[in-house]
PDB file of N, CA and C in Angstrom:
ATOM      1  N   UNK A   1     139.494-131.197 143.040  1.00  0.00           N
ATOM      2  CA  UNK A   1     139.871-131.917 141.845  1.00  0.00           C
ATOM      3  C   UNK A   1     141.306-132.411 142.007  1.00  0.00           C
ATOM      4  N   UNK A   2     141.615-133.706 141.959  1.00  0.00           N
ATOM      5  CA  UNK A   2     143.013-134.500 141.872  1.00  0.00           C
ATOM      6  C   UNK A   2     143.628-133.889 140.556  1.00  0.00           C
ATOM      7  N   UNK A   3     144.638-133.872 140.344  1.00  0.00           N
ATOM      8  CA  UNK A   3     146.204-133.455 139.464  1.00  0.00           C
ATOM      9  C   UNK A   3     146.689-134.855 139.479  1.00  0.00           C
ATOM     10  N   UNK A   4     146.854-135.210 138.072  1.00  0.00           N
ATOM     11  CA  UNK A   4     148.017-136.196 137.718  1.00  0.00           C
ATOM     12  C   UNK A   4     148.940-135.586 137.448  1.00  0.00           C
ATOM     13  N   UNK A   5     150.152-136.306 137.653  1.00  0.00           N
ATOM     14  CA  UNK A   5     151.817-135.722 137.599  1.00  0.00           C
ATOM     15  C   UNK A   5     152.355-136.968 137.511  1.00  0.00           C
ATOM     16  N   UNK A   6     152.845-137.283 136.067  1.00  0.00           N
ATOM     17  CA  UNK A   6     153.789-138.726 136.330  1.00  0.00           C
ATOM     18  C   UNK A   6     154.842-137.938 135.282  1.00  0.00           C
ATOM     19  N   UNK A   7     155.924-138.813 135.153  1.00  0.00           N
ATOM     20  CA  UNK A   7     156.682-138.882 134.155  1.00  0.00           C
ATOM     21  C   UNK A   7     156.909-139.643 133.440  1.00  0.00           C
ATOM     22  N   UNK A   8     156.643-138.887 132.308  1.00  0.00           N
ATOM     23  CA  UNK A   8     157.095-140.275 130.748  1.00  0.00           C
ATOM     24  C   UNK A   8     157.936-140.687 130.774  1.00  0.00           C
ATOM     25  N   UNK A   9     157.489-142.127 129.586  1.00  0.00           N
ATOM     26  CA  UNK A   9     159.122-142.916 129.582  1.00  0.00           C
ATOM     27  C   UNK A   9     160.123-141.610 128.499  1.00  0.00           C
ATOM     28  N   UNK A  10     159.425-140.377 128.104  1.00  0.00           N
ATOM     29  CA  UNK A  10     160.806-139.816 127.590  1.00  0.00           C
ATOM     30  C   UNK A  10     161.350-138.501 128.635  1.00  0.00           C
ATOM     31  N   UNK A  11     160.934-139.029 129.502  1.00  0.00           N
ATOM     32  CA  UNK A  11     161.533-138.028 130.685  1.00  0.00           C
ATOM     33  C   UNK A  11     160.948-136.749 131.241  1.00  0.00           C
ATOM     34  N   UNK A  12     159.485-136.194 130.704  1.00  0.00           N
ATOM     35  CA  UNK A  12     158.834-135.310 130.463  1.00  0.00           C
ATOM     36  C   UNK A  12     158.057-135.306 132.070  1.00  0.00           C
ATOM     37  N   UNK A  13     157.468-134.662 132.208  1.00  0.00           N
ATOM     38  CA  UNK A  13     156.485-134.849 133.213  1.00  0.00           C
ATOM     39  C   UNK A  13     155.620-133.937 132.752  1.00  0.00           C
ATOM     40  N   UNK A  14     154.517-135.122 132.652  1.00  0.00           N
ATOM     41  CA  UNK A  14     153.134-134.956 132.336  1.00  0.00           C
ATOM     42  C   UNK A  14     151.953-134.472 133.122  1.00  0.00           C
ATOM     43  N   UNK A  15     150.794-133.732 132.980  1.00  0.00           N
ATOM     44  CA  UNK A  15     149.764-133.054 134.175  1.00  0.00           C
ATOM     45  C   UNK A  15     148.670-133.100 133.401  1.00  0.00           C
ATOM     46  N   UNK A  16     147.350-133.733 134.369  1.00  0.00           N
ATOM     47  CA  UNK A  16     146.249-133.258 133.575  1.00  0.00           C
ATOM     48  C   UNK A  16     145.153-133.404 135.110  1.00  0.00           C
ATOM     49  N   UNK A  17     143.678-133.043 134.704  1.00  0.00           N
ATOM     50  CA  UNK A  17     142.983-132.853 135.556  1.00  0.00           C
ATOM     51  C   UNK A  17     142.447-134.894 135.776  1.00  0.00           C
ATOM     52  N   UNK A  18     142.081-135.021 137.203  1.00  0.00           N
ATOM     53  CA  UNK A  18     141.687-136.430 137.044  1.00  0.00           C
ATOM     54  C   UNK A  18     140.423-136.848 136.756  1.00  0.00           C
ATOM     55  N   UNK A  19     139.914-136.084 135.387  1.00  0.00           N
ATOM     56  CA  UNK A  19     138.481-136.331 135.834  1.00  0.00           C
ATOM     57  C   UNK A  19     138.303-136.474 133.735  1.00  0.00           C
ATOM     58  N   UNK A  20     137.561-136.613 133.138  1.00  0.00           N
ATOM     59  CA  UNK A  20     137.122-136.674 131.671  1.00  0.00           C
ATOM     60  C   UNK A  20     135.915-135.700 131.375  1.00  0.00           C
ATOM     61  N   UNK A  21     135.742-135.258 129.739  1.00  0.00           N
ATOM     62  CA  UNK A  21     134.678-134.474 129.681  1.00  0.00           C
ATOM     63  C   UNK A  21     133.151-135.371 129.744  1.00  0.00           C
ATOM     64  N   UNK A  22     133.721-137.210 129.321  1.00  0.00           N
ATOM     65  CA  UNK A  22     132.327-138.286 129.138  1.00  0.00           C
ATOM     66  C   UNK A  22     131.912-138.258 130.607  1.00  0.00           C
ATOM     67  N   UNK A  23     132.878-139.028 131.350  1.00  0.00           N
ATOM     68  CA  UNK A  23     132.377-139.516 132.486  1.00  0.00           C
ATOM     69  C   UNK A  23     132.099-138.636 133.814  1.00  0.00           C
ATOM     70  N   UNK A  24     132.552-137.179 134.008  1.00  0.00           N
ATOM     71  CA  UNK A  24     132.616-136.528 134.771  1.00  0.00           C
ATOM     72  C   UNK A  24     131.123-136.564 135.279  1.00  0.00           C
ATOM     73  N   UNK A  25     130.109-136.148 134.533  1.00  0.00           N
ATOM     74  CA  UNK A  25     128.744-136.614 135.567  1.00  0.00           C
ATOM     75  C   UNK A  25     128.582-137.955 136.507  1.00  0.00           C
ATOM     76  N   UNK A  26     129.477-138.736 135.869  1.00  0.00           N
ATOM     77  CA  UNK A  26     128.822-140.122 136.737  1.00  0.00           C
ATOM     78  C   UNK A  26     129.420-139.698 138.353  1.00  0.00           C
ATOM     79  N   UNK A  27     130.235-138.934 138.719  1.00  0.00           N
ATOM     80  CA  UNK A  27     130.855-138.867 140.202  1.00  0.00           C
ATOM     81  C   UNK A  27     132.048-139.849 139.969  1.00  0.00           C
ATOM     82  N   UNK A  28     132.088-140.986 138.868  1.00  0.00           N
ATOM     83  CA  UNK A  28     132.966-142.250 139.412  1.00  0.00           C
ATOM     84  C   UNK A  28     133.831-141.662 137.982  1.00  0.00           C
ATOM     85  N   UNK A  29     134.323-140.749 137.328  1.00  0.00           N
ATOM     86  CA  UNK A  29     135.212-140.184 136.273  1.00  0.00           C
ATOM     87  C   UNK A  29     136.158-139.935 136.586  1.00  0.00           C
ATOM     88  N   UNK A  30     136.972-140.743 137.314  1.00  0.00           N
ATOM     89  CA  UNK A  30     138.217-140.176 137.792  1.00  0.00           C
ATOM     90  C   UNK A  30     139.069-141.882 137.653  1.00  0.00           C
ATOM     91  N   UNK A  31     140.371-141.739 137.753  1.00  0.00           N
ATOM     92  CA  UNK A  31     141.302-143.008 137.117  1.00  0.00           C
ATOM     93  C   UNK A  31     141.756-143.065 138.243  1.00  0.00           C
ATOM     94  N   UNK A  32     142.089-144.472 138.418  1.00  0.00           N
ATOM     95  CA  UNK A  32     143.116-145.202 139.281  1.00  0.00           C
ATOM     96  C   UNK A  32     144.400-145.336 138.606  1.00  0.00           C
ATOM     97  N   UNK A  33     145.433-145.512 138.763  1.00  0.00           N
ATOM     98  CA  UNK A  33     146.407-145.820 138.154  1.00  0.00           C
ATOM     99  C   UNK A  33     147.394-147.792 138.466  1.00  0.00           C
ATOM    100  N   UNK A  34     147.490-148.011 137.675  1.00  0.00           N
ATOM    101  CA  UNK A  34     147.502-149.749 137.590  1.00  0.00           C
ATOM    102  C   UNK A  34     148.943-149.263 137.092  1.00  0.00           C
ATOM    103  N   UNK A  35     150.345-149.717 137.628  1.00  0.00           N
ATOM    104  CA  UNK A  35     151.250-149.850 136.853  1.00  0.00           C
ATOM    105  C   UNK A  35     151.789-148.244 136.241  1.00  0.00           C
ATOM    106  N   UNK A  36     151.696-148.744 134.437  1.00  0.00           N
ATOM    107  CA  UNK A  36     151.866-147.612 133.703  1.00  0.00           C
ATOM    108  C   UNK A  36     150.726-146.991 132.878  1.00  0.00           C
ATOM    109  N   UNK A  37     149.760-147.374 133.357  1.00  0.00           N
ATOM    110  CA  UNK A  37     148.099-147.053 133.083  1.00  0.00           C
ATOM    111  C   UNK A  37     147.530-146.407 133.871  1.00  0.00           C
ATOM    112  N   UNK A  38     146.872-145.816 133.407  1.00  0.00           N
ATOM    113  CA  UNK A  38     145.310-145.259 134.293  1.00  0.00           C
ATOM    114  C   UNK A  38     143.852-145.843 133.797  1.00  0.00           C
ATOM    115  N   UNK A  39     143.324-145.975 134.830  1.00  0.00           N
ATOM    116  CA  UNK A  39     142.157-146.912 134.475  1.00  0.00           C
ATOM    117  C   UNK A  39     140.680-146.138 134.923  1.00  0.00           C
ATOM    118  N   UNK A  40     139.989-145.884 134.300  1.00  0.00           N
ATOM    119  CA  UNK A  40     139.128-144.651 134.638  1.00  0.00           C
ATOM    120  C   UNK A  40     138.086-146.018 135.379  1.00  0.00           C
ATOM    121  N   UNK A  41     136.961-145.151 136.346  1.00  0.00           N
ATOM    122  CA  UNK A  41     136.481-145.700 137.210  1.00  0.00           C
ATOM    123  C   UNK A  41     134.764-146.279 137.044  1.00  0.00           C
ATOM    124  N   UNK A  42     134.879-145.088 136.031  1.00  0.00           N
ATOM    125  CA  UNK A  42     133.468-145.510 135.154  1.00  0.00           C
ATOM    126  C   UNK A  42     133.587-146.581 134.611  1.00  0.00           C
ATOM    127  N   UNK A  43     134.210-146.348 133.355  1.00  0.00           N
ATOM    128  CA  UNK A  43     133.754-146.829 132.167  1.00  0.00           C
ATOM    129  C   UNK A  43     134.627-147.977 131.789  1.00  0.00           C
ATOM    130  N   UNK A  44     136.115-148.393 132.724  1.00  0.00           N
ATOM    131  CA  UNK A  44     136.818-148.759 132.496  1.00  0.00           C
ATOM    132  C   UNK A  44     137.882-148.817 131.600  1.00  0.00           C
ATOM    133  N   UNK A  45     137.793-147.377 130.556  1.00  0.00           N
ATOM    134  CA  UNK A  45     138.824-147.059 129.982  1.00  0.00           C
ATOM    135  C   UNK A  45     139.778-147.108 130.571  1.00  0.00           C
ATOM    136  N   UNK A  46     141.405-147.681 129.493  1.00  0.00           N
ATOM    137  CA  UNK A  46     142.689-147.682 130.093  1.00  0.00           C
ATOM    138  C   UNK A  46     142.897-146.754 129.185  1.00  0.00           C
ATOM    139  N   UNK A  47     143.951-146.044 129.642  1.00  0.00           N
ATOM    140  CA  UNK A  47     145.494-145.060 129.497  1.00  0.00           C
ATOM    141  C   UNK A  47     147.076-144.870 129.936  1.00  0.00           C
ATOM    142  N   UNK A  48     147.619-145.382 128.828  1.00  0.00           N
ATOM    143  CA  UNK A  48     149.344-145.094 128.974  1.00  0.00           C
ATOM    144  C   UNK A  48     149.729-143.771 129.813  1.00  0.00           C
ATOM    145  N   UNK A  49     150.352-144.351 130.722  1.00  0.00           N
ATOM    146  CA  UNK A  49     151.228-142.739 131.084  1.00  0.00           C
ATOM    147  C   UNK A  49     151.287-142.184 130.146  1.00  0.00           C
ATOM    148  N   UNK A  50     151.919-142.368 129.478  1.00  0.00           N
ATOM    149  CA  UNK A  50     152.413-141.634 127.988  1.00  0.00           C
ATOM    150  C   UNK A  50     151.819-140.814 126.897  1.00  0.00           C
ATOM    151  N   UNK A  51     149.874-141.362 127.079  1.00  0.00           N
ATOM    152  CA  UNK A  51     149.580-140.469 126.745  1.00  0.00           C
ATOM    153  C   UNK A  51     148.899-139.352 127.347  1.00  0.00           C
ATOM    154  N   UNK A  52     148.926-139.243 128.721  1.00  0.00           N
ATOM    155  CA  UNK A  52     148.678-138.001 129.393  1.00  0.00           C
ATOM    156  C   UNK A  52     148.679-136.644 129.069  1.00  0.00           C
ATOM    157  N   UNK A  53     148.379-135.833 129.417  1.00  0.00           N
ATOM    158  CA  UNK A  53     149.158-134.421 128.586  1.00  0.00           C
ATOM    159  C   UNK A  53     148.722-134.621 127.199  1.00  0.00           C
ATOM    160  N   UNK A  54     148.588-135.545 126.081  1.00  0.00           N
ATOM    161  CA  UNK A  54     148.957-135.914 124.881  1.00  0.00           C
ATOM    162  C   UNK A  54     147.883-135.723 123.567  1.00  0.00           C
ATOM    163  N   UNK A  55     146.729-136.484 124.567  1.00  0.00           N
ATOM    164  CA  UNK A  55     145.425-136.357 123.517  1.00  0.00           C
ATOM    165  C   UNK A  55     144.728-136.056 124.643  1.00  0.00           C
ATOM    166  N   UNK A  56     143.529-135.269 123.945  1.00  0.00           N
ATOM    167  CA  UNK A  56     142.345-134.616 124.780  1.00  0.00           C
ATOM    168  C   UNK A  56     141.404-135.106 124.021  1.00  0.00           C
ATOM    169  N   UNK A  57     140.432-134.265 124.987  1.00  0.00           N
ATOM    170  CA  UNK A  57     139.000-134.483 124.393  1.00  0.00           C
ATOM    171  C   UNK A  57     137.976-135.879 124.961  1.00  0.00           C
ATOM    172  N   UNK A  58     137.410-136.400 124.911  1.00  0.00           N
ATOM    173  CA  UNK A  58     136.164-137.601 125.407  1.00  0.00           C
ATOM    174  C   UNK A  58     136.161-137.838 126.336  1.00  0.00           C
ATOM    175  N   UNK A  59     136.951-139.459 126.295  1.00  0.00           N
ATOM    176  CA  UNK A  59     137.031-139.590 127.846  1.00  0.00           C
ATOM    177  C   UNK A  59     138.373-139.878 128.128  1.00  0.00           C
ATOM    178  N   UNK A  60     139.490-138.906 127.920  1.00  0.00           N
ATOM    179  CA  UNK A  60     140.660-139.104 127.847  1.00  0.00           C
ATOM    180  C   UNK A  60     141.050-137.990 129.189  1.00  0.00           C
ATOM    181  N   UNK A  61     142.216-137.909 130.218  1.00  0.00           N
ATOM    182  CA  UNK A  61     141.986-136.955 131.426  1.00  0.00           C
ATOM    183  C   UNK A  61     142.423-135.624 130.385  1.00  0.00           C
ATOM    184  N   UNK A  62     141.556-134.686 131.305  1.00  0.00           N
ATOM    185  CA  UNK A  62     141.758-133.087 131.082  1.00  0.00           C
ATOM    186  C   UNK A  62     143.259-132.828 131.143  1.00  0.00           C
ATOM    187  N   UNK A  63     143.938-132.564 129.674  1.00  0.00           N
ATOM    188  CA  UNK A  63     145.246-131.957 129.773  1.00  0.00           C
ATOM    189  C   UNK A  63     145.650-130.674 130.515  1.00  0.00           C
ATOM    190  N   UNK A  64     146.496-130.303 131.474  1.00  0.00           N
ATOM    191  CA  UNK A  64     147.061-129.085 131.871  1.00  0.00           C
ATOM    192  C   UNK A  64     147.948-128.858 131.136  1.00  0.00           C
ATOM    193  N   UNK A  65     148.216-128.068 130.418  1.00  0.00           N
ATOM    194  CA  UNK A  65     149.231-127.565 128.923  1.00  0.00           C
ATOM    195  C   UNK A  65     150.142-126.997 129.551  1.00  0.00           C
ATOM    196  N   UNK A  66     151.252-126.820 128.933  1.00  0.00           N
ATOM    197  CA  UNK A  66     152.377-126.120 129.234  1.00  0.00           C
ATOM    198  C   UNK A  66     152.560-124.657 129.456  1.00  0.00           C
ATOM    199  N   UNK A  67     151.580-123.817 128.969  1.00  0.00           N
ATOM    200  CA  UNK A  67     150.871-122.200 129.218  1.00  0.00           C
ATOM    201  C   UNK A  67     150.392-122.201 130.464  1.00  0.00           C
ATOM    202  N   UNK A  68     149.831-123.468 131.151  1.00  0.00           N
ATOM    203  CA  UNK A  68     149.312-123.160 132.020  1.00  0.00           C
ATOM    204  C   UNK A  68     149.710-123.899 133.092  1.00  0.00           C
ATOM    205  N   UNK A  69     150.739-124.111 133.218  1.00  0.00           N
ATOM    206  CA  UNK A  69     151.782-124.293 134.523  1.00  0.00           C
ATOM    207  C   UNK A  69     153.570-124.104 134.206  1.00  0.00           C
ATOM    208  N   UNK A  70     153.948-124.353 135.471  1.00  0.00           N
ATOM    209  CA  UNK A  70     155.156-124.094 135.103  1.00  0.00           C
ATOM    210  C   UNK A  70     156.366-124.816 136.128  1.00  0.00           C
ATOM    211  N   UNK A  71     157.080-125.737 135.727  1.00  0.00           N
ATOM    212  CA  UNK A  71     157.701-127.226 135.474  1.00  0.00           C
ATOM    213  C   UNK A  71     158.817-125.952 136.187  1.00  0.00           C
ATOM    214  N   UNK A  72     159.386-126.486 137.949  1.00  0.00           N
ATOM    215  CA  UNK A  72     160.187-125.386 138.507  1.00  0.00           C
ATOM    216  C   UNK A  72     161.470-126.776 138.831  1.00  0.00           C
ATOM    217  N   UNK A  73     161.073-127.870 138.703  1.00  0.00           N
ATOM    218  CA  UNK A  73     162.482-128.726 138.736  1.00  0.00           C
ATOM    219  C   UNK A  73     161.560-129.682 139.968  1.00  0.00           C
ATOM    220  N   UNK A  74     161.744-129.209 141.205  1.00  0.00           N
ATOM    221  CA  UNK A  74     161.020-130.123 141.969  1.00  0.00           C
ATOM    222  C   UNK A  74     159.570-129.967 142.205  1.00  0.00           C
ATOM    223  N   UNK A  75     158.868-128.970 141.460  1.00  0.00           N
ATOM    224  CA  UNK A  75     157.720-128.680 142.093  1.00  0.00           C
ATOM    225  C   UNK A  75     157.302-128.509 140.848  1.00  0.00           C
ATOM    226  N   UNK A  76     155.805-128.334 140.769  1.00  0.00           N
ATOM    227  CA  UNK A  76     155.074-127.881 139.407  1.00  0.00           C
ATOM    228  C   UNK A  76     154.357-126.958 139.932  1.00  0.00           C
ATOM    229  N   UNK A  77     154.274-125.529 139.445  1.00  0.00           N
ATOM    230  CA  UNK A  77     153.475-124.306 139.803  1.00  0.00           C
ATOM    231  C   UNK A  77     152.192-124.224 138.363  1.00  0.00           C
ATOM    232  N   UNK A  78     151.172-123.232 139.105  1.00  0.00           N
ATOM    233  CA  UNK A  78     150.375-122.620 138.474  1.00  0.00           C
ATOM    234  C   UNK A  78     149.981-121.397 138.391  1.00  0.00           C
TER     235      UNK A  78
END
């Protein structure tokens, strides 16, 4: 499973799994990233960097929460 890791425009760095709870059967549920978007491969949903991490649920990527990693400066642990 791919890990997104970008950083917001408010300086944050964001993590989630690359895959959705809709599209994950199709095999093709996973995003490209265009710019400051992600563009899922199915369905052609777009997504802001920004909201990464942010909203969950459909077909939005699997958030990794802040409980469950840990932001070491250059590296991100789990």
């Amino acid at each position: 499973m791919e890990i997104i890791a970008v950083k917001a425009s408010d300086g944050t760095i964001r993590t989630a799994l690359n895959t959705c709870q809709a599209c994950y059967q199709s095999g093709r549920g996973y995003n490209k990233q265009v710019g400051d978007v992600f563009v899922r491969q199915n369905c052609g949903n777009r997504f802001r960097v920004d909201q990464v991490e942010k909203i969950k649920g459909g077909c939005n990527p699997v958030p990794i929460l802040e409980g469950d990693k840990t932001d070491l400066g250059a590296a991100i642990g789990g």
